[in-house]
C-alpha atoms as a PDB file:
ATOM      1  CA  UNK A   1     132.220  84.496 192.662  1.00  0.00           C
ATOM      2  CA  UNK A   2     130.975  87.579 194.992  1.00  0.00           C
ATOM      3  CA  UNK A   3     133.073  88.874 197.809  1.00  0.00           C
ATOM      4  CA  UNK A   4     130.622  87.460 200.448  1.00  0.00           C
ATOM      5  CA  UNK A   5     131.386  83.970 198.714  1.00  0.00           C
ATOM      6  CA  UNK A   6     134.882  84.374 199.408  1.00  0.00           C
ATOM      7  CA  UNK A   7     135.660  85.975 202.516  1.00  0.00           C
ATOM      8  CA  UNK A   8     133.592  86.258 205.672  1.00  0.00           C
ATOM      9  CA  UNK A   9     133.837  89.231 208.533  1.00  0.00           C
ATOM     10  CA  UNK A  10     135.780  88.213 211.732  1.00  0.00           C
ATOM     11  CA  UNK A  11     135.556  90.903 214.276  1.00  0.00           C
ATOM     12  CA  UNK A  12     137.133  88.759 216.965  1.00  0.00           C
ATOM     13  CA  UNK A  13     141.074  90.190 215.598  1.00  0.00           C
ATOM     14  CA  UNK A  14     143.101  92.102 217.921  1.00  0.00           C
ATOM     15  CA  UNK A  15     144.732  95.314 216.937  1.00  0.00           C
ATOM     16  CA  UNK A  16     147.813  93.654 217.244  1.00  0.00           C
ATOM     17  CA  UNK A  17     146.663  90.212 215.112  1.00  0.00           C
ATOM     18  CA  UNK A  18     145.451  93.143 212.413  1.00  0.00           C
ATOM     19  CA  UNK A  19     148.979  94.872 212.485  1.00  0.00           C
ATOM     20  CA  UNK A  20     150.778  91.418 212.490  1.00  0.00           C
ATOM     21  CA  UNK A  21     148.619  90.566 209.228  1.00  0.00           C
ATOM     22  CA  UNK A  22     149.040  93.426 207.802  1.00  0.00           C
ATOM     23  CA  UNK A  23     153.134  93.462 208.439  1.00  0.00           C
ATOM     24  CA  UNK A  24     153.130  89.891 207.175  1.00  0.00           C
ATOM     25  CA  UNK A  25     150.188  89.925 204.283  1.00  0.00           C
ATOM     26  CA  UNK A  26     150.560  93.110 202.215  1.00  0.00           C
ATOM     27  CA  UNK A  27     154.092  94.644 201.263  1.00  0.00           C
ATOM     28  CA  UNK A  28     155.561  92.964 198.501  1.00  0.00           C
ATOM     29  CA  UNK A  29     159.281  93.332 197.302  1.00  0.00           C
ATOM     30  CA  UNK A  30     161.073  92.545 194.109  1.00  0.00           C
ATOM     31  CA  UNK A  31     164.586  92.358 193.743  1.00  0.00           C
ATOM     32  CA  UNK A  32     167.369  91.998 191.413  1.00  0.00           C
ATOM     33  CA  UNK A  33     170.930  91.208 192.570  1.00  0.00           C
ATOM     34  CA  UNK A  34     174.195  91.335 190.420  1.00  0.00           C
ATOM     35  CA  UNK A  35     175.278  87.555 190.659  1.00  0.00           C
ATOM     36  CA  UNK A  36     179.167  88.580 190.460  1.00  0.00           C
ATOM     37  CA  UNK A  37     178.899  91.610 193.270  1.00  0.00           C
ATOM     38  CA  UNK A  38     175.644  90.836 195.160  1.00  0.00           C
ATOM     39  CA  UNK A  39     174.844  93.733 195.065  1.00  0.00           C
ATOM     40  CA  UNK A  40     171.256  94.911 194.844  1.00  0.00           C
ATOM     41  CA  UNK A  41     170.711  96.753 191.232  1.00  0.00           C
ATOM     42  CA  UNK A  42     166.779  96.265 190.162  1.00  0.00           C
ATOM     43  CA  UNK A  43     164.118  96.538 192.826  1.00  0.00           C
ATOM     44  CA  UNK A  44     160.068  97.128 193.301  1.00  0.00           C
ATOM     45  CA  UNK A  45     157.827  97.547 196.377  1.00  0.00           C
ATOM     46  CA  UNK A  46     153.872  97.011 196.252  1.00  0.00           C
ATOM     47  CA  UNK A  47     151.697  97.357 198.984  1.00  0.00           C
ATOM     48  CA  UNK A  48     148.367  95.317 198.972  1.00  0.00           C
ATOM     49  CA  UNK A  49     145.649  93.712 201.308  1.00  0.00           C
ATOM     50  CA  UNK A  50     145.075  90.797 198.309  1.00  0.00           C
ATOM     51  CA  UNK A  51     141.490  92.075 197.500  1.00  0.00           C
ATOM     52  CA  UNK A  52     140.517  95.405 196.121  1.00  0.00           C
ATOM     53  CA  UNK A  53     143.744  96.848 195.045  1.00  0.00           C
ATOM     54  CA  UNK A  54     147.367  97.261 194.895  1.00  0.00           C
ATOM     55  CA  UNK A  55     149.528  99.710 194.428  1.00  0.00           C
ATOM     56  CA  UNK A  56     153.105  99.724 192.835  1.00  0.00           C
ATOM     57  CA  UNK A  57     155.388 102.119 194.864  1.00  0.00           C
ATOM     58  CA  UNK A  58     158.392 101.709 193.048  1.00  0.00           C
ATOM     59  CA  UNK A  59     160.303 100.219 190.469  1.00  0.00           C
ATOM     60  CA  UNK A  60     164.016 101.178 190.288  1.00  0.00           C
ATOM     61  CA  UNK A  61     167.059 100.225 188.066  1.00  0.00           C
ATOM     62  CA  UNK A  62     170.665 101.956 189.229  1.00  0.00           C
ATOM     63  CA  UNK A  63     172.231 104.165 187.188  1.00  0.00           C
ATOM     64  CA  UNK A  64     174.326 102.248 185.096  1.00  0.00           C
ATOM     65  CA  UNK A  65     171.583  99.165 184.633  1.00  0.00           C
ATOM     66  CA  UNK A  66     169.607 101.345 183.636  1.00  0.00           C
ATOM     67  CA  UNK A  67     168.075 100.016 180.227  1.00  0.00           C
ATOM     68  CA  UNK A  68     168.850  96.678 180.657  1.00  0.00           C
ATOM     69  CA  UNK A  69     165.618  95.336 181.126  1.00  0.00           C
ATOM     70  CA  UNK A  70     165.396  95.351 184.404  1.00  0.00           C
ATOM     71  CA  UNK A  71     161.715  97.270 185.088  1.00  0.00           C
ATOM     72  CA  UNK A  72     160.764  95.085 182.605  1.00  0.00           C
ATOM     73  CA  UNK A  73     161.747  92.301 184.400  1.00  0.00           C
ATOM     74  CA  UNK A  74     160.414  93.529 187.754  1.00  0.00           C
ATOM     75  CA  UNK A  75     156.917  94.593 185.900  1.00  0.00           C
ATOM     76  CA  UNK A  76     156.242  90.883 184.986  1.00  0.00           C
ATOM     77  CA  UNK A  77     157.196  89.765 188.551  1.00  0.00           C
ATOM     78  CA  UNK A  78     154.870  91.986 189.447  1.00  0.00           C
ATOM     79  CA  UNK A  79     151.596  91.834 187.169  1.00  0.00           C
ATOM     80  CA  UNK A  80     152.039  87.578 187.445  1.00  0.00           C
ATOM     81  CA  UNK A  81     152.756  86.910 190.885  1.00  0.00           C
ATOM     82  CA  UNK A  82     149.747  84.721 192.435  1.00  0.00           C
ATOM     83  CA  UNK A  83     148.728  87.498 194.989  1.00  0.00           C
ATOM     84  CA  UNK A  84     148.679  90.459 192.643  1.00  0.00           C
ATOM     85  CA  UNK A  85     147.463  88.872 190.095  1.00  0.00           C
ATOM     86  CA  UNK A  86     143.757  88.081 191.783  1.00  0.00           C
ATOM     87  CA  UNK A  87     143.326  92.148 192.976  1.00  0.00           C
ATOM     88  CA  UNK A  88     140.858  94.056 190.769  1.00  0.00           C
ATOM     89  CA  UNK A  89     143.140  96.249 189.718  1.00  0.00           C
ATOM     90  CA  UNK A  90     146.774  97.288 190.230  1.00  0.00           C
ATOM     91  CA  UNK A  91     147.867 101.335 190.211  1.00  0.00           C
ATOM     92  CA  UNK A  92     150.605 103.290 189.786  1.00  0.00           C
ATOM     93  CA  UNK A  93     151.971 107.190 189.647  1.00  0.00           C
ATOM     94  CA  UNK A  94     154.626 107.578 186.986  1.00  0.00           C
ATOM     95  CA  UNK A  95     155.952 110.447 184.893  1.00  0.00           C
ATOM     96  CA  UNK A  96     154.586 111.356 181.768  1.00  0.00           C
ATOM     97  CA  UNK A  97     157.591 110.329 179.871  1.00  0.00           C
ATOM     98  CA  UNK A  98     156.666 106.779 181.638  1.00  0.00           C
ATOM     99  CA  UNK A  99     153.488 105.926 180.772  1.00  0.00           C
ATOM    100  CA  UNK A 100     154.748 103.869 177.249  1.00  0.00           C
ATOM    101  CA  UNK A 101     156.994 102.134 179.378  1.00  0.00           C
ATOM    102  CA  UNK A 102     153.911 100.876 181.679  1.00  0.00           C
ATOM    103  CA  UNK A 103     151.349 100.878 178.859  1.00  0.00           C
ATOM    104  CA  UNK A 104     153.229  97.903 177.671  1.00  0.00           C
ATOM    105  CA  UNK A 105     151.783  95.758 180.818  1.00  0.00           C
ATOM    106  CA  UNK A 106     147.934  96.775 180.324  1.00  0.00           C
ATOM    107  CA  UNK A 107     148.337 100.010 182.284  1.00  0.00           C
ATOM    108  CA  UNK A 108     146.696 102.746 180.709  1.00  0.00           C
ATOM    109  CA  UNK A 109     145.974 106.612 181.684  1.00  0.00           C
ATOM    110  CA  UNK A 110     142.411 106.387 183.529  1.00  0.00           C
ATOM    111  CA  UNK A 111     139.537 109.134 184.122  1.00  0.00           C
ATOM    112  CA  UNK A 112     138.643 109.306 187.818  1.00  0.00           C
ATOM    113  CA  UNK A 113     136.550 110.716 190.493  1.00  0.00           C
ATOM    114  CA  UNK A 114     140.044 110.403 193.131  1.00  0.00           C
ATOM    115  CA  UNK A 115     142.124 113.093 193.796  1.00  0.00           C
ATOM    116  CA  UNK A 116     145.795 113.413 194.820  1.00  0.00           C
ATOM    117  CA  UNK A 117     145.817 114.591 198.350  1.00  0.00           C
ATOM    118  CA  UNK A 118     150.043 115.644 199.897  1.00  0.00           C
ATOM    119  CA  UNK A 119     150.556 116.700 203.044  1.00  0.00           C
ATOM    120  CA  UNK A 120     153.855 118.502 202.739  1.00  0.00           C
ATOM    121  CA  UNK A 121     156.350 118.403 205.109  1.00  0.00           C
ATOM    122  CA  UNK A 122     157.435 121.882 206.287  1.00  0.00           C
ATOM    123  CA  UNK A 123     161.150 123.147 206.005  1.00  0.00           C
ATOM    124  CA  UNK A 124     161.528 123.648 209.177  1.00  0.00           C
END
């Protein structure tokens, strides 16, 4: 099924009905919560317009859950959840010592035409 099968142009939307959609339609956050303090100890954000790509941000265990399982945990929220899971692809940055960890849910190190483009912030 082609893109033009599944989606049609609407150029009737409001700047306002486009930031609304996007607000509503393409951040997606993953949690983890300590049942005895409630307090928040796992958590992932992706951002994603449900079509081409999306892109994992984060995924964070604190300190002392650390190796628990908990980015494991996250990972799989992430890579089945109904949205994500109909993107062509889903990419991340991680450090080197990372990529076994995420090479365990089909991600693998990929040649590329993109660059890396950062706009520091001066120390002003």
């Amino acid at each position: 099924m082609g893109w033009q099968s599944r989606y049609k142009v609407v150029d009737t939307l409001t700047h306002p009905q486009i930031e609304e959609w996007m607000a509503v339609n393409s951040d997606y956050c993953f949690g983890i919560c300590d049942v005895g303090t409630d307090q928040l100890i796992g958590f992932a954000r992706v951002l994603s317009a449900q079509v081409y790509r999306a892109f994992i941000y984060d995924v964070i265990a604190t300190g002392n859950y650390r190796g628990q399982g908990l980015g494991r945990r996250l990972m799989e929220q992430i890579v089945s959840h109904p949205d994500l899971s109909q993107v062509e692809c889903i990419q991340l940055f991680c450090l080197p010592e990372m990529m076994a960890f995420y090479q365990r849910f089909n991600f693998d190190l990929t040649e590329t035409e993109q660059v890396l483009l950062v706009q520091p912030k001066s120390s002003i």
